[in-house]
N, C-alpha and C. Protein backbone atom coordinates (compact mmCIF):
# COMPACT_ATOMS: atom_id res chain seq x y z
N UNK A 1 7.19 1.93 10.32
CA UNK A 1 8.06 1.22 11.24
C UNK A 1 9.24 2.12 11.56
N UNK A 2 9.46 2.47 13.17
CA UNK A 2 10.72 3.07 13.21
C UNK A 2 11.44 2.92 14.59
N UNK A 3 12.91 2.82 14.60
CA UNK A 3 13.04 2.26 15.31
C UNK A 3 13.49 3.63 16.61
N UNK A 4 13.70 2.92 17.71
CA UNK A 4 13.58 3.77 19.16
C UNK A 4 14.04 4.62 19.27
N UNK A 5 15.27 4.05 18.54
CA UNK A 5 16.47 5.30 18.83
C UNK A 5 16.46 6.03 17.82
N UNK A 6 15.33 6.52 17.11
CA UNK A 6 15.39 7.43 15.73
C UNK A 6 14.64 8.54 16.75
N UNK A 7 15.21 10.03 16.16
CA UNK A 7 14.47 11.03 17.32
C UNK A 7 12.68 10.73 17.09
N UNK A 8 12.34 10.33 15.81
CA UNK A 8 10.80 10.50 15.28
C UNK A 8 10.02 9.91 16.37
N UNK A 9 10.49 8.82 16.78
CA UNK A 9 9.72 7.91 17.79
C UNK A 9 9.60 9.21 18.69
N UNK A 10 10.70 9.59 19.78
CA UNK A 10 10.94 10.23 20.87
C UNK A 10 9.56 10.92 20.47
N UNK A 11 9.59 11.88 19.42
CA UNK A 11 9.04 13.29 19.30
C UNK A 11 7.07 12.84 19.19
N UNK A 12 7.13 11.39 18.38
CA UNK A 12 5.67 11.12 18.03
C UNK A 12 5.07 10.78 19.64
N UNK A 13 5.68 10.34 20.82
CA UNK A 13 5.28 10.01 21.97
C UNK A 13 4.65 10.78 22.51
N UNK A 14 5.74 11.58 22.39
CA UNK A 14 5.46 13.53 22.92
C UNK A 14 4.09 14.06 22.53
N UNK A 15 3.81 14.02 21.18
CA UNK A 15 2.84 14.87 20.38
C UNK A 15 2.87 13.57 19.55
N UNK A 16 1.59 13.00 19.00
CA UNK A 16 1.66 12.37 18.59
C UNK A 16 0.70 12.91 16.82
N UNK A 17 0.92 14.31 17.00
CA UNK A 17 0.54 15.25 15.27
C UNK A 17 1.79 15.19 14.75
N UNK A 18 1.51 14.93 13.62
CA UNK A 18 2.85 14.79 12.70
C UNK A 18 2.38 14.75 11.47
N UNK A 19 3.29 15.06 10.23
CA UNK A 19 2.86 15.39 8.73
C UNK A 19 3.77 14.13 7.89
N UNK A 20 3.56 14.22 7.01
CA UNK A 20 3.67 13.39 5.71
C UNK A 20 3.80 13.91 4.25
N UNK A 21 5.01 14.23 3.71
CA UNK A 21 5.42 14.66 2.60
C UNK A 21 5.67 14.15 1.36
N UNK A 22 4.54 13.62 0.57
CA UNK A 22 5.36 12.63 -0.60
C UNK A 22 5.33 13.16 -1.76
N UNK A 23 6.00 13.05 -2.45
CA UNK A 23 6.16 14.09 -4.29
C UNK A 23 6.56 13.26 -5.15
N UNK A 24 6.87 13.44 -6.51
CA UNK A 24 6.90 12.84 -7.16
C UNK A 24 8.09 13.61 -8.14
N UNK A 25 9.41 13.80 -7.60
CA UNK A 25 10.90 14.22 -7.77
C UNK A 25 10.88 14.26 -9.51
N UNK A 26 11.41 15.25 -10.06
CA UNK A 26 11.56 15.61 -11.44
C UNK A 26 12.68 16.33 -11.88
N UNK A 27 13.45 16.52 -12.49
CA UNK A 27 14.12 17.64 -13.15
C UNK A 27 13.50 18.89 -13.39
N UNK A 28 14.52 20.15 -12.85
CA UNK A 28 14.07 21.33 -13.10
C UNK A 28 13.28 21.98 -11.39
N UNK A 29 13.00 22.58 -11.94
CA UNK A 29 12.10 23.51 -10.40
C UNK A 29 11.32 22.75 -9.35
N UNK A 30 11.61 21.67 -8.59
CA UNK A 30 11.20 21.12 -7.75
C UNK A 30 9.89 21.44 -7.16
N UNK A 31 9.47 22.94 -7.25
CA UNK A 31 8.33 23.44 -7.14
C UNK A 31 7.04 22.54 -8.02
N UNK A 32 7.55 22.47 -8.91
CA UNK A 32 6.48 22.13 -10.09
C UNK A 32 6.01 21.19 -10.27
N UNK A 33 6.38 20.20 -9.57
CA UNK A 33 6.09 18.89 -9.24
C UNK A 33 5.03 18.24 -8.73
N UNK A 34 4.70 17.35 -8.49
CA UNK A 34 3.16 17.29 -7.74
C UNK A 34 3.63 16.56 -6.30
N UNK A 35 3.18 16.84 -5.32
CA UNK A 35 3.27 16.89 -3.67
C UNK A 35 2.01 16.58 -3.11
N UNK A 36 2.19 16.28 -1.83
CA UNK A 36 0.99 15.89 -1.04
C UNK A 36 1.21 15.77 0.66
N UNK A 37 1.41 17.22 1.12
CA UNK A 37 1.29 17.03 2.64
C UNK A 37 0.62 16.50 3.54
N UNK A 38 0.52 15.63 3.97
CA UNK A 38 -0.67 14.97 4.98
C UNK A 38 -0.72 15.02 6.48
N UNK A 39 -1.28 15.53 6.89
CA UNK A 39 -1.67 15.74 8.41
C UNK A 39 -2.14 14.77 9.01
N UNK A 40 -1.10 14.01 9.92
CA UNK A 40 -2.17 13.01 10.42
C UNK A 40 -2.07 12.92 12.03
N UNK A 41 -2.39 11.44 12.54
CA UNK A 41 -2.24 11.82 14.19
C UNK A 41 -1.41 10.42 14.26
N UNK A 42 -0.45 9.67 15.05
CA UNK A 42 0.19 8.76 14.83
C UNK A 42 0.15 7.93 16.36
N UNK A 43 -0.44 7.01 16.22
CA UNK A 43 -0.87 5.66 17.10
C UNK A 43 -0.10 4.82 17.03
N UNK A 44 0.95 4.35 18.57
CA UNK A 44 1.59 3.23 18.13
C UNK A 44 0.97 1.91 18.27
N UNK A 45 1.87 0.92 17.84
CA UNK A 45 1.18 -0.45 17.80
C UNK A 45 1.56 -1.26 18.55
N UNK A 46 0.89 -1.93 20.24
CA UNK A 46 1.65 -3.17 20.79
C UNK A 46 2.25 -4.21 20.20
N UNK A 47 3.27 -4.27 20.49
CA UNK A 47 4.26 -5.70 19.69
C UNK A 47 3.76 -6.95 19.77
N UNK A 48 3.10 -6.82 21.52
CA UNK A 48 2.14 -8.47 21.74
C UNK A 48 0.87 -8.35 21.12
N UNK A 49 0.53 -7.44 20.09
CA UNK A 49 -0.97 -7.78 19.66
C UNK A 49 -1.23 -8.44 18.18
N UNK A 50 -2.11 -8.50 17.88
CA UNK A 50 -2.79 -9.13 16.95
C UNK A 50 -2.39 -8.33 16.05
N UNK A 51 -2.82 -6.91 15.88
CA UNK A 51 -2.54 -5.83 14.58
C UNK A 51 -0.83 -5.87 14.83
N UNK A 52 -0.11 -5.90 15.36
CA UNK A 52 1.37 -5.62 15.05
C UNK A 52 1.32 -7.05 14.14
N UNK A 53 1.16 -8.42 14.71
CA UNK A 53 1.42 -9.45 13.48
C UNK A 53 0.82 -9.29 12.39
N UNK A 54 -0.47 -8.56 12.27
CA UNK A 54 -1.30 -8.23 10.99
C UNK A 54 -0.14 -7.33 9.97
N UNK A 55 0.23 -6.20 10.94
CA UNK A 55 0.83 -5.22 10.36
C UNK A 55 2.62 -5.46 9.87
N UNK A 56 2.92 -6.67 10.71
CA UNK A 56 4.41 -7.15 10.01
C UNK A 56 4.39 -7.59 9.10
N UNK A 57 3.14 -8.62 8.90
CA UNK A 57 2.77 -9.26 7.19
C UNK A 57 2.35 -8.54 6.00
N UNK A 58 2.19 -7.48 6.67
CA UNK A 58 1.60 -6.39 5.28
C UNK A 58 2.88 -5.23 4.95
N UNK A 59 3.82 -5.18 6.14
CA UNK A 59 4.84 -4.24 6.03
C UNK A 59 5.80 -5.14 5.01
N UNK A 60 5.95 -6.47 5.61
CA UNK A 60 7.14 -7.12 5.12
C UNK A 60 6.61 -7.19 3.49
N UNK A 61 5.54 -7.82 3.36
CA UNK A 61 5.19 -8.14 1.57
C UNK A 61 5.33 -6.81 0.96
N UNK A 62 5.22 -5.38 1.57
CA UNK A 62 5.78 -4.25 0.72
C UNK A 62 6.73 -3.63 0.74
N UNK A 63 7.68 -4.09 2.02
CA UNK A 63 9.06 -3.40 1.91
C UNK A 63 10.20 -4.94 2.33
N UNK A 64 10.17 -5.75 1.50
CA UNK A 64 10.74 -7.04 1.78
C UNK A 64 11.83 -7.37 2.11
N UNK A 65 12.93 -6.07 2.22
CA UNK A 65 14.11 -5.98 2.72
C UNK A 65 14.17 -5.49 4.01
N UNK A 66 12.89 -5.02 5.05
CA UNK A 66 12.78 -4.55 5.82
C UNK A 66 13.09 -6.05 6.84
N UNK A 67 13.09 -7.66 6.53
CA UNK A 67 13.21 -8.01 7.66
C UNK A 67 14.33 -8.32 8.08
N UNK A 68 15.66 -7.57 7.59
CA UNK A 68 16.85 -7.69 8.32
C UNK A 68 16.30 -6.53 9.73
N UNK A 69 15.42 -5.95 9.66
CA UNK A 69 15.35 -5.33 11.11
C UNK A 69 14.14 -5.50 12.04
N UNK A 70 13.23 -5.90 11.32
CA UNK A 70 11.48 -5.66 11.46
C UNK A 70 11.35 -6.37 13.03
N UNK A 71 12.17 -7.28 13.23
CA UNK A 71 12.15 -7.81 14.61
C UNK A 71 13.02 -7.50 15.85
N UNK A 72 14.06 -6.89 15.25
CA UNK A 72 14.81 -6.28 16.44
C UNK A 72 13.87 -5.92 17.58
N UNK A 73 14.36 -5.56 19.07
CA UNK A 73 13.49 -5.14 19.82
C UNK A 73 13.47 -3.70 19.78
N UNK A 74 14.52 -2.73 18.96
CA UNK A 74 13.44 -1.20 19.33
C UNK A 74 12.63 -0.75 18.38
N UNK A 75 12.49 -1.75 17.46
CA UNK A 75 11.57 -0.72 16.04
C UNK A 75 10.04 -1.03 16.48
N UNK A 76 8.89 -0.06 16.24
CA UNK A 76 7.98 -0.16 16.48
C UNK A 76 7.27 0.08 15.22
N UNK A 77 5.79 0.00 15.24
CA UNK A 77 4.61 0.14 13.96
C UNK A 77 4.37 1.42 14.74
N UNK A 78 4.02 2.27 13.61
CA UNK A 78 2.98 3.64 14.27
C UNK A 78 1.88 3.42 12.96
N UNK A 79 0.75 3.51 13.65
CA UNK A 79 -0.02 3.83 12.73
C UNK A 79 -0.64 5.51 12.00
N UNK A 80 -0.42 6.12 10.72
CA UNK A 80 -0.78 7.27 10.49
C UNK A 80 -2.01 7.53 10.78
N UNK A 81 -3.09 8.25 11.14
CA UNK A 81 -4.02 8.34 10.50
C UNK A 81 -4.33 9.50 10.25
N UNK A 82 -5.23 10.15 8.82
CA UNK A 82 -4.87 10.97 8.60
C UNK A 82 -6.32 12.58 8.49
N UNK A 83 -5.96 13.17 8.77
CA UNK A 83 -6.69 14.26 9.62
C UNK A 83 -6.80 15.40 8.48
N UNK A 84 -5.76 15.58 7.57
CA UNK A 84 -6.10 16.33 6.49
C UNK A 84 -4.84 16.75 5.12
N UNK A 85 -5.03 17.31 3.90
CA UNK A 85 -3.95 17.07 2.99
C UNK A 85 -3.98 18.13 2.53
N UNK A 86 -2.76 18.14 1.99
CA UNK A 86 -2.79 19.42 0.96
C UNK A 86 -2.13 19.28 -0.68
N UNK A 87 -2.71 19.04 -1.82
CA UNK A 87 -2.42 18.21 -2.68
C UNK A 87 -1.85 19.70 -3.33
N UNK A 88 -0.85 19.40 -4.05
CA UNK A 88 -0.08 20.53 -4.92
C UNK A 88 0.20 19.69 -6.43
N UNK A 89 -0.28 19.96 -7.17
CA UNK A 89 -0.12 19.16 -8.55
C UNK A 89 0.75 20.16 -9.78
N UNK A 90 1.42 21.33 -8.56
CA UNK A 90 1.97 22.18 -10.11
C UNK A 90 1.61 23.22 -9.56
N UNK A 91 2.35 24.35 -10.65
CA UNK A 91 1.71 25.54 -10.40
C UNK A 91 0.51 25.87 -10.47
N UNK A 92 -0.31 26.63 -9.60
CA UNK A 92 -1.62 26.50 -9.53
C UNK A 92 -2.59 25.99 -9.82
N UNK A 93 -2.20 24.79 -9.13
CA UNK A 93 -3.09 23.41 -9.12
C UNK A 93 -3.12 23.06 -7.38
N UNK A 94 -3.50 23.84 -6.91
CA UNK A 94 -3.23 23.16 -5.16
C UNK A 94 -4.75 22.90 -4.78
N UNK A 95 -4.87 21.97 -4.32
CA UNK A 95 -6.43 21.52 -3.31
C UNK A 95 -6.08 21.06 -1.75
N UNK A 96 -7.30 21.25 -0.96
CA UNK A 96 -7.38 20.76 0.51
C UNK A 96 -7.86 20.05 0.17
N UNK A 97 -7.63 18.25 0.83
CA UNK A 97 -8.17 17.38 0.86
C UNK A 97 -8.76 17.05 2.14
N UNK A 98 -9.41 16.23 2.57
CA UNK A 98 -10.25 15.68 3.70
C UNK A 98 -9.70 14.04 3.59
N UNK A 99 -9.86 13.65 4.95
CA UNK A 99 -9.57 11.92 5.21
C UNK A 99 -10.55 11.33 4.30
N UNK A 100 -11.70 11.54 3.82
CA UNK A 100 -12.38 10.81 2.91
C UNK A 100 -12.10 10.92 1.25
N UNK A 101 -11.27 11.97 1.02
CA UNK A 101 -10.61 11.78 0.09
C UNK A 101 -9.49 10.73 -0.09
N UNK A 102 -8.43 10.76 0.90
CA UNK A 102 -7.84 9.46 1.37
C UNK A 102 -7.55 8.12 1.56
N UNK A 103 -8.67 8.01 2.43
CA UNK A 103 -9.11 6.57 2.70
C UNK A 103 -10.33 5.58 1.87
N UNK A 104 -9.94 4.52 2.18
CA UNK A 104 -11.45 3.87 1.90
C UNK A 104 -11.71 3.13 2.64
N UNK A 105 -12.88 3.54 2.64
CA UNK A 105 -13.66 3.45 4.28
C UNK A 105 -14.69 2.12 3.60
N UNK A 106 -14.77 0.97 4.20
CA UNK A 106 -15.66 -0.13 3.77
C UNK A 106 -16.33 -0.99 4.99
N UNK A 107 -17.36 -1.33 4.84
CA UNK A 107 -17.80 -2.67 6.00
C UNK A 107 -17.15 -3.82 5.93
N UNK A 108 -16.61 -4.19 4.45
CA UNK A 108 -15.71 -5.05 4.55
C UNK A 108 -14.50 -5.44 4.80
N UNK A 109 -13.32 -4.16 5.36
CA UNK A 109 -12.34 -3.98 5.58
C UNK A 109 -11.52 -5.10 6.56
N UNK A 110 -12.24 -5.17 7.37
CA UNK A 110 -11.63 -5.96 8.68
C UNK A 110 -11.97 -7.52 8.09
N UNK A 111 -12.53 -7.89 7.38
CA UNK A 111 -12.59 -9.26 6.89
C UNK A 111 -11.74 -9.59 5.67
N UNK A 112 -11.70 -8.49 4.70
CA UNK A 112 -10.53 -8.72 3.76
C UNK A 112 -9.00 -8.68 4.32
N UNK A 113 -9.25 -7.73 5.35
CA UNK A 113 -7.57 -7.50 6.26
C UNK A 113 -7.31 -9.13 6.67
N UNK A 114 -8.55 -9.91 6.89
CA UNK A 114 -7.66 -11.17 7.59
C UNK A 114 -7.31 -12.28 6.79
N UNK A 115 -8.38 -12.10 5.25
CA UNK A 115 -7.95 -12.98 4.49
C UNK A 115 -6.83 -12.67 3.26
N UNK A 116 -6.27 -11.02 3.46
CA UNK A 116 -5.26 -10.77 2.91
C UNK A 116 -4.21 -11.78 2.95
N UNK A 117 -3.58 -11.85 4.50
CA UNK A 117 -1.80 -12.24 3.81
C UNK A 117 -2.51 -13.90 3.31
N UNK A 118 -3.43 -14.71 3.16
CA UNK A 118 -3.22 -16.11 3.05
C UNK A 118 -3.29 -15.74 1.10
N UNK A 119 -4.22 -14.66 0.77
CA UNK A 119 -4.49 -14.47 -0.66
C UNK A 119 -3.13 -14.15 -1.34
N UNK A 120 -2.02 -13.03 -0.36
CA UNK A 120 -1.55 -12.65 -0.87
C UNK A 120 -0.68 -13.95 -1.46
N UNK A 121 0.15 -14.74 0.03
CA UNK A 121 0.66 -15.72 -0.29
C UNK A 121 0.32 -16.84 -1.45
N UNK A 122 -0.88 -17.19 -1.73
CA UNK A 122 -1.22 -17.96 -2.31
C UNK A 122 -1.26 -17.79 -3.58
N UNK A 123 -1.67 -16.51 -3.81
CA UNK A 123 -1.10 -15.78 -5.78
C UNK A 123 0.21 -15.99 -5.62
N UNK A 124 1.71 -15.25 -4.85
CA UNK A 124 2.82 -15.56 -5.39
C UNK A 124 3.33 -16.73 -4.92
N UNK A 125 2.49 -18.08 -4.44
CA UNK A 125 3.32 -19.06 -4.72
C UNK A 125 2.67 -19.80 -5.80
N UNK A 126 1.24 -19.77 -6.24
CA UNK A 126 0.53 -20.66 -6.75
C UNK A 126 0.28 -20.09 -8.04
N UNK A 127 0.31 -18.82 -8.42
CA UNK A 127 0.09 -18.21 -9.13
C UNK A 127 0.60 -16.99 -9.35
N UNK A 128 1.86 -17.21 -9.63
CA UNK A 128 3.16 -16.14 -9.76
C UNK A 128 2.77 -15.73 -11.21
N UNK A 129 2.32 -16.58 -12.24
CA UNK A 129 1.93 -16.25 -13.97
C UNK A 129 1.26 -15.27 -13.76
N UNK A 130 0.17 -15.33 -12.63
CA UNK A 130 -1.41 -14.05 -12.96
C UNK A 130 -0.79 -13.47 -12.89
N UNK A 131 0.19 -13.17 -11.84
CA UNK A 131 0.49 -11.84 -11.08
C UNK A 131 1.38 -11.26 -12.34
N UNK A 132 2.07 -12.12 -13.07
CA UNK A 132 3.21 -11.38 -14.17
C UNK A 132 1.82 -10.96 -15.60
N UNK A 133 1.01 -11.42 -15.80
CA UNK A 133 0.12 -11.09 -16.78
C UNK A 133 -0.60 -9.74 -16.32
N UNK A 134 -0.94 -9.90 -14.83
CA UNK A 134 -1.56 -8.40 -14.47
C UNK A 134 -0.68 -7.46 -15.30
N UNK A 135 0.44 -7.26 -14.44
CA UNK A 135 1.55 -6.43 -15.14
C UNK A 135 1.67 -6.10 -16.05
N UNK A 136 1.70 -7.30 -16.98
CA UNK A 136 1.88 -7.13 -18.50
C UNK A 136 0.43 -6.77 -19.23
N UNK A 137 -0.07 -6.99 -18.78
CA UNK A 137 -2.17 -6.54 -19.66
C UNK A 137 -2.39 -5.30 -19.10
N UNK A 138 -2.85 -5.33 -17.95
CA UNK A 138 -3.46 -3.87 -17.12
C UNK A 138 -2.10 -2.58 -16.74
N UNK A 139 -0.71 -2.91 -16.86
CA UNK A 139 -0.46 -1.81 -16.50
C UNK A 139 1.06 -1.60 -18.23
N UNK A 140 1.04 -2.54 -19.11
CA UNK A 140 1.74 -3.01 -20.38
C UNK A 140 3.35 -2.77 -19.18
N UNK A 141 3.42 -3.32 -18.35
CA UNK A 141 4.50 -3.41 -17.81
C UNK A 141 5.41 -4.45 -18.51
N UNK A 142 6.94 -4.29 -18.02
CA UNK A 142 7.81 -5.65 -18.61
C UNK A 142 7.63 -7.01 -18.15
N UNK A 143 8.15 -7.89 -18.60
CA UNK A 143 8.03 -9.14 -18.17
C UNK A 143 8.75 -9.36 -16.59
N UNK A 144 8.04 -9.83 -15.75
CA UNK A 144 9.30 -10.34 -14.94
C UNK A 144 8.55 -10.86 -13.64
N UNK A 145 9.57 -11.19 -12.61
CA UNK A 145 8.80 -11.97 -11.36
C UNK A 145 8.42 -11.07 -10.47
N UNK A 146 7.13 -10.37 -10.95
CA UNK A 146 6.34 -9.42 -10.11
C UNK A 146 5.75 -10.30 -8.64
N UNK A 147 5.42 -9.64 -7.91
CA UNK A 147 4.78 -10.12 -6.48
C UNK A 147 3.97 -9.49 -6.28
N UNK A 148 2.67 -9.88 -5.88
CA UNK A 148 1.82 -9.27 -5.26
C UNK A 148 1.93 -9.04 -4.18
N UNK A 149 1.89 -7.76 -3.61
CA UNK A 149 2.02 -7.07 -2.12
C UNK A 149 1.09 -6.76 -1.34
N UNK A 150 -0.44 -6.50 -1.64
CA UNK A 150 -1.10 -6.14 -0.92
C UNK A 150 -2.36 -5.84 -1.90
N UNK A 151 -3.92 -6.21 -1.06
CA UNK A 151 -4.81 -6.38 -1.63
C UNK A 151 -5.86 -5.70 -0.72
N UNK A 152 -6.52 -4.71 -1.51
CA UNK A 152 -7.41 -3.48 -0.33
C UNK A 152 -8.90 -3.77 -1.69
N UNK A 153 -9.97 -2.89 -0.78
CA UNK A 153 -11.17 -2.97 -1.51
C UNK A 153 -10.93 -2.34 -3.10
N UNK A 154 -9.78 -1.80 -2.88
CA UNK A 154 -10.37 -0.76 -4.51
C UNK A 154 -9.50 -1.27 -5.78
N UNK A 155 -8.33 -1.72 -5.06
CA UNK A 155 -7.73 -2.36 -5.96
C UNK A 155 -6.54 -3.11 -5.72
N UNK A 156 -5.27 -3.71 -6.17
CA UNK A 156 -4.35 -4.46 -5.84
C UNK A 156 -2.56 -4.07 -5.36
N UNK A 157 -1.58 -3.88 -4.85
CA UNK A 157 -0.40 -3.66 -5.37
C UNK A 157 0.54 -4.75 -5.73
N UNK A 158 1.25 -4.55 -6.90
CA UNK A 158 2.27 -5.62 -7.06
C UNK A 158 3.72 -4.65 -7.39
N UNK A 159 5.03 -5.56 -7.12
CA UNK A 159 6.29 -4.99 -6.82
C UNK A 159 7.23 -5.66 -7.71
N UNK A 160 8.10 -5.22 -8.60
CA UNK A 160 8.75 -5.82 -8.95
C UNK A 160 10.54 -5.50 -8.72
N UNK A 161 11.19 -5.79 -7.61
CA UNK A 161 12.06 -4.98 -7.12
C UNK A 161 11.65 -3.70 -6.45
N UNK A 162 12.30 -2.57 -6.80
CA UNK A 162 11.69 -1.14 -6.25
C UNK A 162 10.55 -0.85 -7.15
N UNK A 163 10.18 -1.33 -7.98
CA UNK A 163 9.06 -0.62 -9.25
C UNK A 163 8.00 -1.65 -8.66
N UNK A 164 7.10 -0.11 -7.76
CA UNK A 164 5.84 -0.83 -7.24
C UNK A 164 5.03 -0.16 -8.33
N UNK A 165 3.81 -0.42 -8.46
CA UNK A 165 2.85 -0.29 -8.65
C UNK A 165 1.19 -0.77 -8.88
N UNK A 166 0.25 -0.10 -9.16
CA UNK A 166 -1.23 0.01 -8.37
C UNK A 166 -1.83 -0.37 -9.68
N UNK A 167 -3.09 -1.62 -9.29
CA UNK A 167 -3.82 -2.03 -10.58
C UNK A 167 -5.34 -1.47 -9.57
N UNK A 168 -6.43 -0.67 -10.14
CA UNK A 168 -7.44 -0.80 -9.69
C UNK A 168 -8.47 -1.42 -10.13
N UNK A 169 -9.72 -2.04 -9.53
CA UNK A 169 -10.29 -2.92 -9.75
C UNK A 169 -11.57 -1.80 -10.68
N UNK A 170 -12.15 -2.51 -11.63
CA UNK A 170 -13.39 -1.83 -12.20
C UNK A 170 -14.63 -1.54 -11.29
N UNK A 171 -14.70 -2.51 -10.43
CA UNK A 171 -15.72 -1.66 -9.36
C UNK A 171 -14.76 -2.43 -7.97
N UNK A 172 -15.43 -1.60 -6.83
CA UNK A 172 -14.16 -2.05 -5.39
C UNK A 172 -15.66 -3.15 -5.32
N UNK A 173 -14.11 -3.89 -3.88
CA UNK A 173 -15.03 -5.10 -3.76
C UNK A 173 -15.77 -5.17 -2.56
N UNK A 174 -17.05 -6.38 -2.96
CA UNK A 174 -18.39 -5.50 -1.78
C UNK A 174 -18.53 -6.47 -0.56
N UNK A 175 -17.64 -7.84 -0.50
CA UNK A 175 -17.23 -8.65 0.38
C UNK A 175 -15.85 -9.64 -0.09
N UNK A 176 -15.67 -9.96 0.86
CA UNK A 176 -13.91 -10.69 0.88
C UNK A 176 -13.84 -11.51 -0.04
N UNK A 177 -15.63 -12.44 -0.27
CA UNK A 177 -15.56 -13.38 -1.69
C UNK A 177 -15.08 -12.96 -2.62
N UNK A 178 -16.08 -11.79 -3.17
CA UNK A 178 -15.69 -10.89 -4.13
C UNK A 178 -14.01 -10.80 -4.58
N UNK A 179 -12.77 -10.79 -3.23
CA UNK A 179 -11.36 -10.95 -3.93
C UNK A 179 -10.78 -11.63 -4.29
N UNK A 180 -11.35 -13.20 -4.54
CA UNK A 180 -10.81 -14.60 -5.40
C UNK A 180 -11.38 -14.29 -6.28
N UNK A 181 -13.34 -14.27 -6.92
CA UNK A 181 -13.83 -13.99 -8.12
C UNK A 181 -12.85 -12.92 -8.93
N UNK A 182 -12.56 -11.96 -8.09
CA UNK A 182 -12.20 -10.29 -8.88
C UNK A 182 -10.99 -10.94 -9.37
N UNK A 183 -10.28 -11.68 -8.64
CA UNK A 183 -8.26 -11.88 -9.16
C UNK A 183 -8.44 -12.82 -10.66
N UNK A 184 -9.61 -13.81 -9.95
CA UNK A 184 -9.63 -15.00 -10.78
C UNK A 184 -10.07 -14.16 -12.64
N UNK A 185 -11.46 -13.56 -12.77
CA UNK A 185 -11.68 -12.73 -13.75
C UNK A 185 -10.49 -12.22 -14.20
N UNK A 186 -9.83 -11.30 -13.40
CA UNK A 186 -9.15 -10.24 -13.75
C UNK A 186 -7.96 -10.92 -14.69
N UNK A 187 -7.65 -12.11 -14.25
CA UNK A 187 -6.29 -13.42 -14.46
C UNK A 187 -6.44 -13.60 -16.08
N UNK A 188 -7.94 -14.08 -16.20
CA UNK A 188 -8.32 -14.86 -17.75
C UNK A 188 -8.31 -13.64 -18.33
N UNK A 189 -9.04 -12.41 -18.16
CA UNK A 189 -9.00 -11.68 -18.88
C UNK A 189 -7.68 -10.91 -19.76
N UNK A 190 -6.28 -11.24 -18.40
CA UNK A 190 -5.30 -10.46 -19.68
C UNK A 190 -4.62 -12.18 -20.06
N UNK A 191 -4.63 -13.00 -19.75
CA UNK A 191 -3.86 -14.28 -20.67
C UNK A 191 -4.46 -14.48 -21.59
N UNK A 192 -6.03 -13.91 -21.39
CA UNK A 192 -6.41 -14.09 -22.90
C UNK A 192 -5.93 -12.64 -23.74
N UNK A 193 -5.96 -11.39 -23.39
CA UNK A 193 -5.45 -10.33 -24.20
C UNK A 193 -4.08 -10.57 -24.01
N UNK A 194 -2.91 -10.96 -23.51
CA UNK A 194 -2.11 -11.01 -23.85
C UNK A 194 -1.80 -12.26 -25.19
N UNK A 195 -2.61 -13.23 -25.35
CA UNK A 195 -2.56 -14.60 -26.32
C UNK A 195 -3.14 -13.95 -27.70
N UNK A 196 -3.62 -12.91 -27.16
CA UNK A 196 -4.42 -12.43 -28.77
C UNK A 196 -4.00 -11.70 -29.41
């Protein structure tokens, strides 16, 4: 999401190739760190369509302070997509990656995308406990009022303040059913390892 008057917009109109830099910041030689340049091509998103409301419900549940702006009229969605990487894990540890390293590519994508935000909603109002047991079983996180943010074939994100993080599923899922069974399993399994 960015808004009009940021030069990025101007420049992505223009040329719409653009890169992606994310690392993982450490003490000491910044070099040494692990990085990940991504090459991608950047598509914007009509405001009157279907995917911009898809894409405000999935922006807002992962950056939830974003809707003091998300509606203004100059910020727009761009979508990345991504064309190629360059993974740096350290000193001589560098690989080229490919978009299929990347992505996950499924037949079921576009059907879990629509029953996402009702799932998402419905764990953190109905079932705010699973979501704090995920945390606490699968990742021995602290206690607290985690949220689930977003739910893809391979696995889940939940947020607790700025401390996001990624639970993956033991196998990805092979239709949209499959993501009530998978939460529901996944639920009993740590209230019972956490009770034991």
């Amino acid at each position: 999401m960015i808004s009009g008057l940021a030069p990025h917009t101007a420049a992505l109109r223009a040329d719409p190739r653009c890169a992606l830099l994310l690392g993982e910041p450490g003490k000491g030689d910044p070099l040494a760190h692990p990085r990940i340049s991504i090459a991608a091509g950047a598509t914007e998103i009509d405001r009157d369509s279907t995917e911009h409301a898809r894409l405000r419900t999935r922006y807002l549940n992962h950056q939830p302070k974003a809707k003091l702006y998300a509606d203004l009229g100059d910020f727009r969605f761009f979508r990345l997509t991504p064309t190629a990487a360059s993974l740096n894990g350290g000193f001589g540890k560098a690989y080229a990656l490919t978009p299929d390293h990347l992505l996950v590519r499924s037949a079921i994508t576009a059907d879990l995308a629509a029953r996402e935000p009702g799932a998402v909603e419905h764990m953190n109002e109905d079932h705010f406990d699973s979501v704090d047991h995920y945390a606490r079983f699968y990742l021995k996180a602290p206690q607290g009022n985690w949220t689930l943010t977003g739910i893809e074939e391979d696995g889940f994100t939940i947020a607790l303040g700025d401390d996001i993080r990624r639970i993956f599923f033991d196998v990805p899922l092979t239709s949209a059913e499959d993501m009530h069974h998978t939460l529901v399993r996944m639920a009993r399994t740590a209230r019972t390892g956490l009770e034991g």
